[in-house]
Every structure is written in structure tokens, then in C-alpha cells.
C-alpha atoms as a PDB file:
ATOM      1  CA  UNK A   1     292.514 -18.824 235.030  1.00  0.00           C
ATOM      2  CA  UNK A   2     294.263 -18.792 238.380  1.00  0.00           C
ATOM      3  CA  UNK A   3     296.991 -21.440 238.927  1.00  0.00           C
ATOM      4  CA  UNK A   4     295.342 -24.557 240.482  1.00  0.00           C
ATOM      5  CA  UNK A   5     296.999 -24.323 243.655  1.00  0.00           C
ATOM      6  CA  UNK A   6     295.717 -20.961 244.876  1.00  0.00           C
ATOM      7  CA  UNK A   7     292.161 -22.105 243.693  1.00  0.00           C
ATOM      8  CA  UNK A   8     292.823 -24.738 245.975  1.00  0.00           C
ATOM      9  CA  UNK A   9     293.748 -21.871 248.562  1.00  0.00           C
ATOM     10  CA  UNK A  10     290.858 -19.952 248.534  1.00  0.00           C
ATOM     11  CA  UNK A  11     288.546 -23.012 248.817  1.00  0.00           C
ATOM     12  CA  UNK A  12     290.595 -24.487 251.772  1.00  0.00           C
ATOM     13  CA  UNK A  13     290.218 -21.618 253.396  1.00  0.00           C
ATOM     14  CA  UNK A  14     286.587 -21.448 253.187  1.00  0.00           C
ATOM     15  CA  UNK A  15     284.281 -24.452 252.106  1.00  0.00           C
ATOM     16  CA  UNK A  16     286.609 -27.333 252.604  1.00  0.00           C
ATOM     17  CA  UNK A  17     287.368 -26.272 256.233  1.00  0.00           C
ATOM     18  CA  UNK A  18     283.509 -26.606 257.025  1.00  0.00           C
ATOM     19  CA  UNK A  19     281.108 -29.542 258.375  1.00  0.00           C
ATOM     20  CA  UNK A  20     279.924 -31.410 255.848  1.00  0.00           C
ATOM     21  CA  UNK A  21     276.354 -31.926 257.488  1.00  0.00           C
ATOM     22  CA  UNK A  22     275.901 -28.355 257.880  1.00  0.00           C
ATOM     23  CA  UNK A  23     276.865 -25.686 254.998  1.00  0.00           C
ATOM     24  CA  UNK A  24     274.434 -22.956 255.939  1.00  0.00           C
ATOM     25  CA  UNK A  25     277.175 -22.398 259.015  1.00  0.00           C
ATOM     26  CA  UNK A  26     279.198 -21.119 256.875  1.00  0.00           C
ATOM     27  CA  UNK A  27     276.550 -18.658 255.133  1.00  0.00           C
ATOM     28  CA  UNK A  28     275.520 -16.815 258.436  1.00  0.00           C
ATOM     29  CA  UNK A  29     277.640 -15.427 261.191  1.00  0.00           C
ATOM     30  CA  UNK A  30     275.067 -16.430 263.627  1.00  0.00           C
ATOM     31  CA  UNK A  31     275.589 -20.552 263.981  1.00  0.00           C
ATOM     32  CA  UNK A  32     272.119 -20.888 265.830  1.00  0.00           C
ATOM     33  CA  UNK A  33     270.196 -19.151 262.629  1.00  0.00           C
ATOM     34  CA  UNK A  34     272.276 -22.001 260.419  1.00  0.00           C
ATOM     35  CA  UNK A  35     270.607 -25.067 262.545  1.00  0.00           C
ATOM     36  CA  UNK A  36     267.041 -23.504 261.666  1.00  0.00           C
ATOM     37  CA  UNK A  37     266.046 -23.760 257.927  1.00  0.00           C
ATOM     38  CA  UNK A  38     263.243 -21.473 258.100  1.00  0.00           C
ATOM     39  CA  UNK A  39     264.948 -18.695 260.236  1.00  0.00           C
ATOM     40  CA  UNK A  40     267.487 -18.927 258.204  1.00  0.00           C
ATOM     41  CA  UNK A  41     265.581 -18.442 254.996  1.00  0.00           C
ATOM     42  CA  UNK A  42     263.450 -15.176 256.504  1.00  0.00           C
ATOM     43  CA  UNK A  43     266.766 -13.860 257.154  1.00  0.00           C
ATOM     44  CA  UNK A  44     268.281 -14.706 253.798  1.00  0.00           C
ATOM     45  CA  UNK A  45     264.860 -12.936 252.403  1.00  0.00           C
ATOM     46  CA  UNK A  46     264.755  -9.652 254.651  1.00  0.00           C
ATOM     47  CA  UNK A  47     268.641  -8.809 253.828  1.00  0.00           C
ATOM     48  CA  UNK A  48     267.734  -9.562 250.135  1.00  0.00           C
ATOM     49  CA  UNK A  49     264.680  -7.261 249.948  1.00  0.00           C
ATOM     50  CA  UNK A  50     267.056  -4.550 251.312  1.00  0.00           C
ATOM     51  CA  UNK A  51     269.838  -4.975 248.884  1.00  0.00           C
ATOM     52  CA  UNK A  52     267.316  -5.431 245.574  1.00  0.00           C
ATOM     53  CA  UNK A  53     264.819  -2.311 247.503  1.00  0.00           C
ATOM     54  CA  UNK A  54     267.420  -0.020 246.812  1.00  0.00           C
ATOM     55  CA  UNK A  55     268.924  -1.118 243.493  1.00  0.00           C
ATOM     56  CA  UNK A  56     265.585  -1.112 242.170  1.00  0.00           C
ATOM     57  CA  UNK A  57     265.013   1.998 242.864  1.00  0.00           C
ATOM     58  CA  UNK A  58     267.493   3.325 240.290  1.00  0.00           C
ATOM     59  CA  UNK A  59     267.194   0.441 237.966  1.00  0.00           C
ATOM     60  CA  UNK A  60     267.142   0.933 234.310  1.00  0.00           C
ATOM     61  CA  UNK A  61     265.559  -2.460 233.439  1.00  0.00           C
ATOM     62  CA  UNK A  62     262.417  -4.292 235.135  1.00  0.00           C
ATOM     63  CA  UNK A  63     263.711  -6.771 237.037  1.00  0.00           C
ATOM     64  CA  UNK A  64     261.111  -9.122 235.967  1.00  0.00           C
ATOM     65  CA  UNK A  65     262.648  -8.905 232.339  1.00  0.00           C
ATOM     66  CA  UNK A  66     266.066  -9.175 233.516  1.00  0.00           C
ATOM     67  CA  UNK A  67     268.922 -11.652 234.563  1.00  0.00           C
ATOM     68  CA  UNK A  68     271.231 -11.458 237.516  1.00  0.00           C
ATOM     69  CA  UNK A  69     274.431 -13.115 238.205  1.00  0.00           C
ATOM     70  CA  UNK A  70     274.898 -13.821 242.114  1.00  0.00           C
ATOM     71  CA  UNK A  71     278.208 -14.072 242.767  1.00  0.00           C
ATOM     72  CA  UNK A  72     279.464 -16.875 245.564  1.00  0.00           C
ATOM     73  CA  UNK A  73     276.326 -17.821 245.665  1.00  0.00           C
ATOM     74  CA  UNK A  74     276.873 -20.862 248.799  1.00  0.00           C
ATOM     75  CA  UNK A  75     273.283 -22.788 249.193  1.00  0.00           C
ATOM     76  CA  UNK A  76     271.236 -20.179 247.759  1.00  0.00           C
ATOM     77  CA  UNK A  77     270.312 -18.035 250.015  1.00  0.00           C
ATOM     78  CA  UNK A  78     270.021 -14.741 248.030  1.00  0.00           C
ATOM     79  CA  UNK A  79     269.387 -16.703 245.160  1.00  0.00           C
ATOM     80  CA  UNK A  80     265.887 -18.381 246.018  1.00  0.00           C
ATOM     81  CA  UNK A  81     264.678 -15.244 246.932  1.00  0.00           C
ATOM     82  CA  UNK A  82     266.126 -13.567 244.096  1.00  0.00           C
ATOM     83  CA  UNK A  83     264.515 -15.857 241.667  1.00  0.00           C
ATOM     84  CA  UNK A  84     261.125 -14.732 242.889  1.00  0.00           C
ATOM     85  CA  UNK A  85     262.146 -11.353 241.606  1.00  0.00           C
ATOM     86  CA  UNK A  86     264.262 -12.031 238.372  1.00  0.00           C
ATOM     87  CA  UNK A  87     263.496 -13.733 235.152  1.00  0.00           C
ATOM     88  CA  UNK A  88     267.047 -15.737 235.462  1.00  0.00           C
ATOM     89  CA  UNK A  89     269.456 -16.106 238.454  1.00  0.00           C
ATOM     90  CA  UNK A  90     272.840 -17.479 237.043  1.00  0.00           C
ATOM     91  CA  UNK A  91     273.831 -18.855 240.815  1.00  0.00           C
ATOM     92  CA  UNK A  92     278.153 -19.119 240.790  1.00  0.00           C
ATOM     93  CA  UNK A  93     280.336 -20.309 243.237  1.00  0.00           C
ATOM     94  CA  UNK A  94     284.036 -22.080 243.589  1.00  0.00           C
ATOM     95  CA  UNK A  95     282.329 -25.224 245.328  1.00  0.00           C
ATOM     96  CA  UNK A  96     281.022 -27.810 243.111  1.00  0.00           C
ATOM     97  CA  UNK A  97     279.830 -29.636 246.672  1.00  0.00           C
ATOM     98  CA  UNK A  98     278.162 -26.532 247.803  1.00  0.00           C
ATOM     99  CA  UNK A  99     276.267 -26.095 244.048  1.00  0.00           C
ATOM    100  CA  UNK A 100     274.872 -28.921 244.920  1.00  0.00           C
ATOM    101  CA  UNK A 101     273.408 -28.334 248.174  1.00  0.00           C
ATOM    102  CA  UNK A 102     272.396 -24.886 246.494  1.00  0.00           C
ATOM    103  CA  UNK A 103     270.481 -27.180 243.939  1.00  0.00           C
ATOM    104  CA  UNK A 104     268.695 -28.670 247.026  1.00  0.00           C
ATOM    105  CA  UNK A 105     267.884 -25.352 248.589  1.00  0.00           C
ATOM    106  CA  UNK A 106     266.732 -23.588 245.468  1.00  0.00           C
ATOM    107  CA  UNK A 107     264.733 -26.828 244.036  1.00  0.00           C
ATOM    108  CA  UNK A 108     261.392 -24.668 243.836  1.00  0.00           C
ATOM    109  CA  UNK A 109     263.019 -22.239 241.606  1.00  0.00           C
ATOM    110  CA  UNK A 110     263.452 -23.618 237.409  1.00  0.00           C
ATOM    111  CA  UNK A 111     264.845 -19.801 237.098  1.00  0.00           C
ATOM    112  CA  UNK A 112     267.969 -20.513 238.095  1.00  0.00           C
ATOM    113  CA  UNK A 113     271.150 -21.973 236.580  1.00  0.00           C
ATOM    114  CA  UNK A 114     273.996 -22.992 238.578  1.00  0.00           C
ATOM    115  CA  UNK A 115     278.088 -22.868 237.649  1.00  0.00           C
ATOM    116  CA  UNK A 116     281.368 -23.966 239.271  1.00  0.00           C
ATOM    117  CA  UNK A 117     283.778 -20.778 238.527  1.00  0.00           C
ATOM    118  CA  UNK A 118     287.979 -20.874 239.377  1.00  0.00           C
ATOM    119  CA  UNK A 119     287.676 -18.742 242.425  1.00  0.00           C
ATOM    120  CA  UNK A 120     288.587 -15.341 240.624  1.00  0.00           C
ATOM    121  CA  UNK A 121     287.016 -14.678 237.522  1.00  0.00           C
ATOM    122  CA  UNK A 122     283.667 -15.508 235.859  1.00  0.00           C
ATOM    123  CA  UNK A 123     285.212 -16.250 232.680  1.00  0.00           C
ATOM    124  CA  UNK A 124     282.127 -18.435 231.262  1.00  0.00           C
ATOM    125  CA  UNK A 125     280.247 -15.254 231.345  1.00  0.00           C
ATOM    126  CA  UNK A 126     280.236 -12.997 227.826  1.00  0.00           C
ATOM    127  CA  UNK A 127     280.977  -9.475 228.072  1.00  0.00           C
ATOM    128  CA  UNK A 128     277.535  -7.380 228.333  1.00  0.00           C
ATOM    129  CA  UNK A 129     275.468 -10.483 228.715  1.00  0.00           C
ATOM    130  CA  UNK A 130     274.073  -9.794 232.095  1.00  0.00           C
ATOM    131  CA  UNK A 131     271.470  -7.423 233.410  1.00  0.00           C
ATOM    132  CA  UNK A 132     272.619  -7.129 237.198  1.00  0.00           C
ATOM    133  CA  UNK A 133     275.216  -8.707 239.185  1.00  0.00           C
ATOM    134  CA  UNK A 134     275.272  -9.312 243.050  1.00  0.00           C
ATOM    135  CA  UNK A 135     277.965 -10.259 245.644  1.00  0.00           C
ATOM    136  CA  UNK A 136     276.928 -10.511 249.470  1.00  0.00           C
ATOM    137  CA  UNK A 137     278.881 -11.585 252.386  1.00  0.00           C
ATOM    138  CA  UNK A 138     281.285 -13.032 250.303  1.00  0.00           C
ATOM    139  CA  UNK A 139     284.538 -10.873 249.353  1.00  0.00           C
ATOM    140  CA  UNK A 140     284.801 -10.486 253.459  1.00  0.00           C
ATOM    141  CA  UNK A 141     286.055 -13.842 253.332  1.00  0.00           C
ATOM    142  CA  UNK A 142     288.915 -13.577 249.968  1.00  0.00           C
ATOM    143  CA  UNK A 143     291.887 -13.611 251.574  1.00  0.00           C
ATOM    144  CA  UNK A 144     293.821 -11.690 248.695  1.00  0.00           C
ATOM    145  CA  UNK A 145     292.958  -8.378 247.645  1.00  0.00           C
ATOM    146  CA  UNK A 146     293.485  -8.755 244.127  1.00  0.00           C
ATOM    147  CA  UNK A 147     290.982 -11.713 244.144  1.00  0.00           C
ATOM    148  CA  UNK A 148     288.535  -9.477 245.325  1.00  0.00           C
ATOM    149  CA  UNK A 149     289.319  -6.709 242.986  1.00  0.00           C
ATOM    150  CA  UNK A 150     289.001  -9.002 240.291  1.00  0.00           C
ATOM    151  CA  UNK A 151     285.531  -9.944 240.978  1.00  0.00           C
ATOM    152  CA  UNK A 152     284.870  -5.829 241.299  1.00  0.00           C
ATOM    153  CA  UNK A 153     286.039  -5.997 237.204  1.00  0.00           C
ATOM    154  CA  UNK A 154     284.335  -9.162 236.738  1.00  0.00           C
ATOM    155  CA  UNK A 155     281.171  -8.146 237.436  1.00  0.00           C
ATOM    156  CA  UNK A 156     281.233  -4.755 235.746  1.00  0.00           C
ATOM    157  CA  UNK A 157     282.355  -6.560 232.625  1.00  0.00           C
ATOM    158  CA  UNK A 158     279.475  -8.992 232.480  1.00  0.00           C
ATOM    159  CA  UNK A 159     277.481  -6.514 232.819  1.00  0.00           C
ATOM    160  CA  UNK A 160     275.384  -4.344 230.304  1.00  0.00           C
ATOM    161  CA  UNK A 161     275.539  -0.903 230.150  1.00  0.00           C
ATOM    162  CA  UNK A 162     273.888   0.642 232.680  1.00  0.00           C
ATOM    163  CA  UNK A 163     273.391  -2.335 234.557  1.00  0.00           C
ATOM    164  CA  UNK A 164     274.083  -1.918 238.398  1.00  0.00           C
ATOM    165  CA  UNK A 165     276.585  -4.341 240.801  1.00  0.00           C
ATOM    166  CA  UNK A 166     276.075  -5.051 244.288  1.00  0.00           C
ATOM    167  CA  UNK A 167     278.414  -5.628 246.758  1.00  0.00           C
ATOM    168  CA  UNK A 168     278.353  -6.363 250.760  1.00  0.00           C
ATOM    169  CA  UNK A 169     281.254  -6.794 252.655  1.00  0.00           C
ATOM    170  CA  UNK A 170     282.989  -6.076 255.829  1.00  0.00           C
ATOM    171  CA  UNK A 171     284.901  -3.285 256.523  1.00  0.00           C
ATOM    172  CA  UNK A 172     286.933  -3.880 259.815  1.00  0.00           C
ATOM    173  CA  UNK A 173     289.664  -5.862 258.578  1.00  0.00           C
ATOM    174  CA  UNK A 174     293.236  -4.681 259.233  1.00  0.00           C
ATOM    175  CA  UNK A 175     295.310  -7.179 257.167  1.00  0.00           C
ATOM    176  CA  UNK A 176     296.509  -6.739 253.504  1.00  0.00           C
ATOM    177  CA  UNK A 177     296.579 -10.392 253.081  1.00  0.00           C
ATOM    178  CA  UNK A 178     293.760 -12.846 255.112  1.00  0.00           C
ATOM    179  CA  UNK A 179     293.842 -15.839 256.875  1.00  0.00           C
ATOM    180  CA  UNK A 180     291.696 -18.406 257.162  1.00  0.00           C
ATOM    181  CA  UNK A 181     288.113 -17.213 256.373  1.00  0.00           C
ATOM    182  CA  UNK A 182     289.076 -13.979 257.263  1.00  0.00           C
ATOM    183  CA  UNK A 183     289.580 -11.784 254.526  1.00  0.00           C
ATOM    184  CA  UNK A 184     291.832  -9.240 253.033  1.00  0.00           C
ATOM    185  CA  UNK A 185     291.291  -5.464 253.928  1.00  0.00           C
ATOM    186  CA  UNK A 186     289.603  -3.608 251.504  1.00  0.00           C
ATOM    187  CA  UNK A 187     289.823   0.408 251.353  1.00  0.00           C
ATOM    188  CA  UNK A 188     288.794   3.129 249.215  1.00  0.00           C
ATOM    189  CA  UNK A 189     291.993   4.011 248.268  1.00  0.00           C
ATOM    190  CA  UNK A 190     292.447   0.193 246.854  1.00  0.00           C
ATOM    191  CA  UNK A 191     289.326  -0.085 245.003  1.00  0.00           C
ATOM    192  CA  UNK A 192     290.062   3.236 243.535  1.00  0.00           C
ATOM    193  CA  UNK A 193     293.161   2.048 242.095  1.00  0.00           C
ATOM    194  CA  UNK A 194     291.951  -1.356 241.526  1.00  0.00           C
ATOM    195  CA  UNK A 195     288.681   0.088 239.189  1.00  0.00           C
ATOM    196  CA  UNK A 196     291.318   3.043 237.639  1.00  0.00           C
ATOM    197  CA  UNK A 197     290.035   1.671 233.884  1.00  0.00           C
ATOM    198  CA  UNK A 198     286.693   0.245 234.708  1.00  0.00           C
ATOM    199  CA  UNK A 199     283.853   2.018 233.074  1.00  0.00           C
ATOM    200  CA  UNK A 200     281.649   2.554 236.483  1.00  0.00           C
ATOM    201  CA  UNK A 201     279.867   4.980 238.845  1.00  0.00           C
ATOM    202  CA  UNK A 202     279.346   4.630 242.520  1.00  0.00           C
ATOM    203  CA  UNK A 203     275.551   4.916 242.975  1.00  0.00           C
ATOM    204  CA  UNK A 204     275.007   4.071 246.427  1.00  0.00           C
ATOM    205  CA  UNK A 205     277.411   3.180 249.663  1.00  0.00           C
ATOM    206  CA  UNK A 206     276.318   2.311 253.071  1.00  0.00           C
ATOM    207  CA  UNK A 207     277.664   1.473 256.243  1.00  0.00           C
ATOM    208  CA  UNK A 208     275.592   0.910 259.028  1.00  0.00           C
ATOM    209  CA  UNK A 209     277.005   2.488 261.828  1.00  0.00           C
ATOM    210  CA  UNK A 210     274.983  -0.124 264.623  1.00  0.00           C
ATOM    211  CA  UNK A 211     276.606  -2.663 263.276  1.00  0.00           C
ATOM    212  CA  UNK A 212     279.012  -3.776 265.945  1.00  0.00           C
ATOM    213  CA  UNK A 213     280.729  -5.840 262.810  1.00  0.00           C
ATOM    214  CA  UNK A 214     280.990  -2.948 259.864  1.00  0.00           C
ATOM    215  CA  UNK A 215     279.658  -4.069 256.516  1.00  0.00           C
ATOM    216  CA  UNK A 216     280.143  -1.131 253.241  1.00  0.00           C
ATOM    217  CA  UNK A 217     276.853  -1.905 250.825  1.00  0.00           C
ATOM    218  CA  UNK A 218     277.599  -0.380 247.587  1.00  0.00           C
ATOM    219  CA  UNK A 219     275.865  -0.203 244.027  1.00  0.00           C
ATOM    220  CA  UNK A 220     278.025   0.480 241.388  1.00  0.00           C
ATOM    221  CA  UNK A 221     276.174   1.569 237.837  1.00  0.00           C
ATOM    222  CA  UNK A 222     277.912   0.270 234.778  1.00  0.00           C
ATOM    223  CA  UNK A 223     278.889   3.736 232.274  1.00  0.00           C
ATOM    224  CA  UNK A 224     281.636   5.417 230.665  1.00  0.00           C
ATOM    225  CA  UNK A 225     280.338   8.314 232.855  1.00  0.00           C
ATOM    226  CA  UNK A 226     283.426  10.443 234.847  1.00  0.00           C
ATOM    227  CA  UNK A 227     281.458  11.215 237.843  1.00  0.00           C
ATOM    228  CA  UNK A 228     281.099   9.563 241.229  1.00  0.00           C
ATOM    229  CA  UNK A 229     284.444   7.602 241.084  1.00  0.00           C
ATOM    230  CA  UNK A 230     285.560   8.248 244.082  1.00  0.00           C
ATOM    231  CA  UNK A 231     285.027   5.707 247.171  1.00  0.00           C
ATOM    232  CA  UNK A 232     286.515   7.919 249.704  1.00  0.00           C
ATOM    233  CA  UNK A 233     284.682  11.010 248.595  1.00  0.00           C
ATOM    234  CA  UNK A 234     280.894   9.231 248.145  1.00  0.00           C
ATOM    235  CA  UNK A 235     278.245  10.345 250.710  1.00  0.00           C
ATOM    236  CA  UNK A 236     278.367   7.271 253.123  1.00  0.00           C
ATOM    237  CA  UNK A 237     274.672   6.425 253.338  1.00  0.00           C
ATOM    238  CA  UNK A 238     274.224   5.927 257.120  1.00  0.00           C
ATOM    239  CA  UNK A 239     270.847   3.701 257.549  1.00  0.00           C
ATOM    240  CA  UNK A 240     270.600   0.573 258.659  1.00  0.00           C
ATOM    241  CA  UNK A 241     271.795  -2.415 256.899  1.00  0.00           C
ATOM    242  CA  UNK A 242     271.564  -5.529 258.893  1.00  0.00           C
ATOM    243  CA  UNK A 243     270.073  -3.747 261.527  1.00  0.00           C
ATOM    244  CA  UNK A 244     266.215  -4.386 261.864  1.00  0.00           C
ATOM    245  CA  UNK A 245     266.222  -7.745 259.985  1.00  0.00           C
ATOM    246  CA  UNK A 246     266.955 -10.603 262.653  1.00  0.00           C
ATOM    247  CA  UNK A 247     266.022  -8.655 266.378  1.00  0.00           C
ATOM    248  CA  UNK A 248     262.634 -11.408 266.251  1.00  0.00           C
ATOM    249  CA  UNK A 249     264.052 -14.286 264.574  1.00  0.00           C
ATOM    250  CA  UNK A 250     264.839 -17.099 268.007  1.00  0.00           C
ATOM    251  CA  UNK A 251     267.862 -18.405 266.375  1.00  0.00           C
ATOM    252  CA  UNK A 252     269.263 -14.946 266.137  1.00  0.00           C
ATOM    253  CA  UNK A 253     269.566 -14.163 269.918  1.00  0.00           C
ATOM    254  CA  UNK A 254     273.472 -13.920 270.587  1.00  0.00           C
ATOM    255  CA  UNK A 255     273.249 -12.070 267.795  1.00  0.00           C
ATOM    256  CA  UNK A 256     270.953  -9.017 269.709  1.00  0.00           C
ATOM    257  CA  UNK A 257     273.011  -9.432 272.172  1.00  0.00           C
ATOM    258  CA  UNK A 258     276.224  -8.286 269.861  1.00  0.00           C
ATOM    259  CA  UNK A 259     274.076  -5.650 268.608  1.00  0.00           C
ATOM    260  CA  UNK A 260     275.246  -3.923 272.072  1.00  0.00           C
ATOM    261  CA  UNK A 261     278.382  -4.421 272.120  1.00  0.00           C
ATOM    262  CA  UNK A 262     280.673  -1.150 270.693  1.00  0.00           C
ATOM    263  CA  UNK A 263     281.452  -1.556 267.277  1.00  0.00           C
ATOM    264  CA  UNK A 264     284.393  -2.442 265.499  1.00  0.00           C
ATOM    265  CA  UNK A 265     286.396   0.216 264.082  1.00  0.00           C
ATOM    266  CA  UNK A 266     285.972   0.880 260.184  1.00  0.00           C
ATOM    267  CA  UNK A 267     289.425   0.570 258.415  1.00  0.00           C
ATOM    268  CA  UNK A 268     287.538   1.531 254.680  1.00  0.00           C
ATOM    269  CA  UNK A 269     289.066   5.084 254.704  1.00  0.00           C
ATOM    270  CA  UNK A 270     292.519   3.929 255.843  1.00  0.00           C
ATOM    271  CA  UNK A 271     294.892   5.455 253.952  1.00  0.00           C
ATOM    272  CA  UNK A 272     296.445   2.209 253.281  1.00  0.00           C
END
């Protein structure tokens, strides 16, 4: 477990800095969409539907039959709709305040269990007792790269074989270490190093290239398989990712409006 000072680090500099009265603002990157609790849920639901289309696609397991751990899991957003999906959603995150309001979100949903983890590792969790695992819009916001590595391992050692992991996050940072709720930079070249000794396989990786703020989407398959290893060298999948899901939603407008703006340069392939 990490030291409890730099837990305290990582949750300063994201759910402690926040507005009590208002959590979702920290969920969305659109503040209007936070103030409207039904927007906010059919955009929670679209970006789900397009993370859990594709993984289904090449799962090994029904996900009706099946658990899935969602990693930073804030109020629930990815969770409630998960849990229409999934027999269990074990929902995880470094807030015991924010569980709660996640309790209050997801209150329709007796599928899911909720956890308090140290920020790093999801050391309540066996090895191989987990069907699927799930981290979105959250490592963007881990100021240490290490942290976010770790949660790479974490979930690929929860998980049973064959199981898939996936992963959202941004991919314009420039910074080796973050600040504030801005996160570390994460390249291929790091995760390669960082996964060296992790039984995986990249199945899928995305990056959107409307998106005027880069996010990577990638699946990883749990194996002891050599092939696909390599983040650098993977096909980047070059559909739309956030595009398409929020153009008609009111509370989303400033956010069409970005949509034109040019977007930020991807750092994932950085040599660094």
C-alpha cells in the first residue's frame, strides 16, 4: 500500500479540490452537462455502449454471466449503465465521499458493490477473480506515471485469463509528472516498459482524430500470448470515440463548439 501521504496527494489533487454540492463536475469535461442529471446520464450511457460495443465483440465470456471491475468509478456513471449489462459491477474508487454519492446515483442497481481502494492498487481484489475490468477518463487525471502503470498491472492481474481491460485516457499531455488534475504523460514507449512482464495482448487502440482533446481507447486481452505487445506498432483504430455522442445533448453546447477548434497534438508516440 502506498505511503499515506501520497494517497493523500492523489486525492487532493482530484476529489478534495472539488464542490461539494456538485461531484458530477468533476466526471465530465463539459460543466453545463454536470448541472443536468439526465444529460449527463445519456452521455454517461452513449460513451459506455461504445466502450462495452467493441469489447464485446471479442469477448470470451457473456457478459450477462460475468463480473466487471470499474476502476475510479466517481458517481457511477459507467457503472449504472454497466450494471444493466453485467451480472456484478465491483464499482472502486479512492473517495469514500464520492462512493457514497455513487451509492445515490446507482441506487436502482442491487448488482453492484462498491469499495474504497489506496489510490494505486486494487489489493482487495484476488488474482483471476474478475471477468473484465474497465478504466475511463480516469488515469488522465494520475499525476504520476507509475500510479497509472500500476493500475495497467492491476487490472490485468485481477483478471482471468482471457479476460479483456479497458482503458480511456488522454493523450496530449507533455509532462512526466502532473499537476493538479492534470495528469502524467503517458506514451507507448512507457507502457511498453511498464507491462515488460505482464501476461497481455493489445486487442484494440483508438484515437479519435476529431477530438480537439486526444483520448487513446485501448482493450488489452489477458494471455501468455507473445503477439501484439507493442503500443507503438498497433494499428491505431481511427473512428470516432467521443465524437457523435453529445452533438444533441443542450448541456453539451460549448462542447460542439470545441469540436471545431484544431486539435491538440498527440504526445502517445513521443519517444519519451
Amino acid at each position: 500500500m502506498m505511503a499515506a501521504s501520497r494517497r493523500d496527494d492523489l486525492h487532493s489533487a482530484y476529489w478534495s479540490t472539488l464542490r461539494a454540492d456538485n461531484p458530477k463536475a468533476a466526471i465530465t469535461l463539459e460543466g453545463a452537462n454536470s448541472q443536468s442529471d439526465v444529460e449527463f446520464h445519456v452521455y454517461g450511457v452513449r460513451i459506455a455502449e461504445r466502450i462495452l460495443g467493441r469489447m464485446e465483440r471479442m469477448a470470451p465470456r457473456p457478459f450477462a454471466w460475468s463480473s466487471i471491475i470499474d476502476i475510479g468509478c466517481g458517481v457511477g456513471r459507467f457503472a449504472l449503465p454497466m450494471a444493466c449489462r453485467f451480472q456484478h459491477v465491483y464499482a472502486v474508487d479512492i473517495s469514500a465521499d464520492i462512493i457514497e454519492q455513487a451509492k445515490a446515483h446507482c441506487r436502482s442497481a442491487p448488482n453492484i458493490s462498491y469499495h474504497v481502494n489506496d489510490g494505486e492498487t486494487l489489493k482487495d481484489f484476488p488474482d483471476a477473480s474478475i471477468d473484465y475490468a474497465f478504466c475511463g477518463g480516469v488515469l488522465q487525471h494520475i499525476k504520476y506515471f507509475d500510479v497509472i502503470a500500476s493500475y495497467f498491472r492491476e487490472a490485468l492481474r485481477v483478471l482471468r485469463d482471457g479476460g479483456l481491460f479497458a482503458a480511456t485516457f488522454q493523450v496530449w499531455q507533455t509532462e512526466d509528472v502532473g499537476s493538479g488534475r492534470l495528469g502524467a504523460k503517458v506514451t507507448a514507449k512507457k507502457l511498453n516498459a511498464a507491462l515488460a512482464d505482464e501476461p497481455y495482448a493489445i486487442r484494440f487502440l483508438q484515437i479519435d482524430p476529431q477530438d480537439p482533446v486526444p483520448h487513446c481507447f485501448v482493450i488489452l486481452e489477458k494471455t501468455a500470448r507473445a503477439d501484439a505487445r507493442d503500443f507503438a506498432a498497433f494499428p491505431v483504430d481511427k473512428g470516432p470515440f467521443r465524437t457523435g455522442v453529445f452533438e444533441d445533448l443542450a448541456s453539451c453546447a460549448a462542447m460542439a463548439l470545441k469540436w471545431k477548434e484544431t486539435p491538440r497534438p498527440v504526445t502517445f508516440f513521443d519517444a519519451g
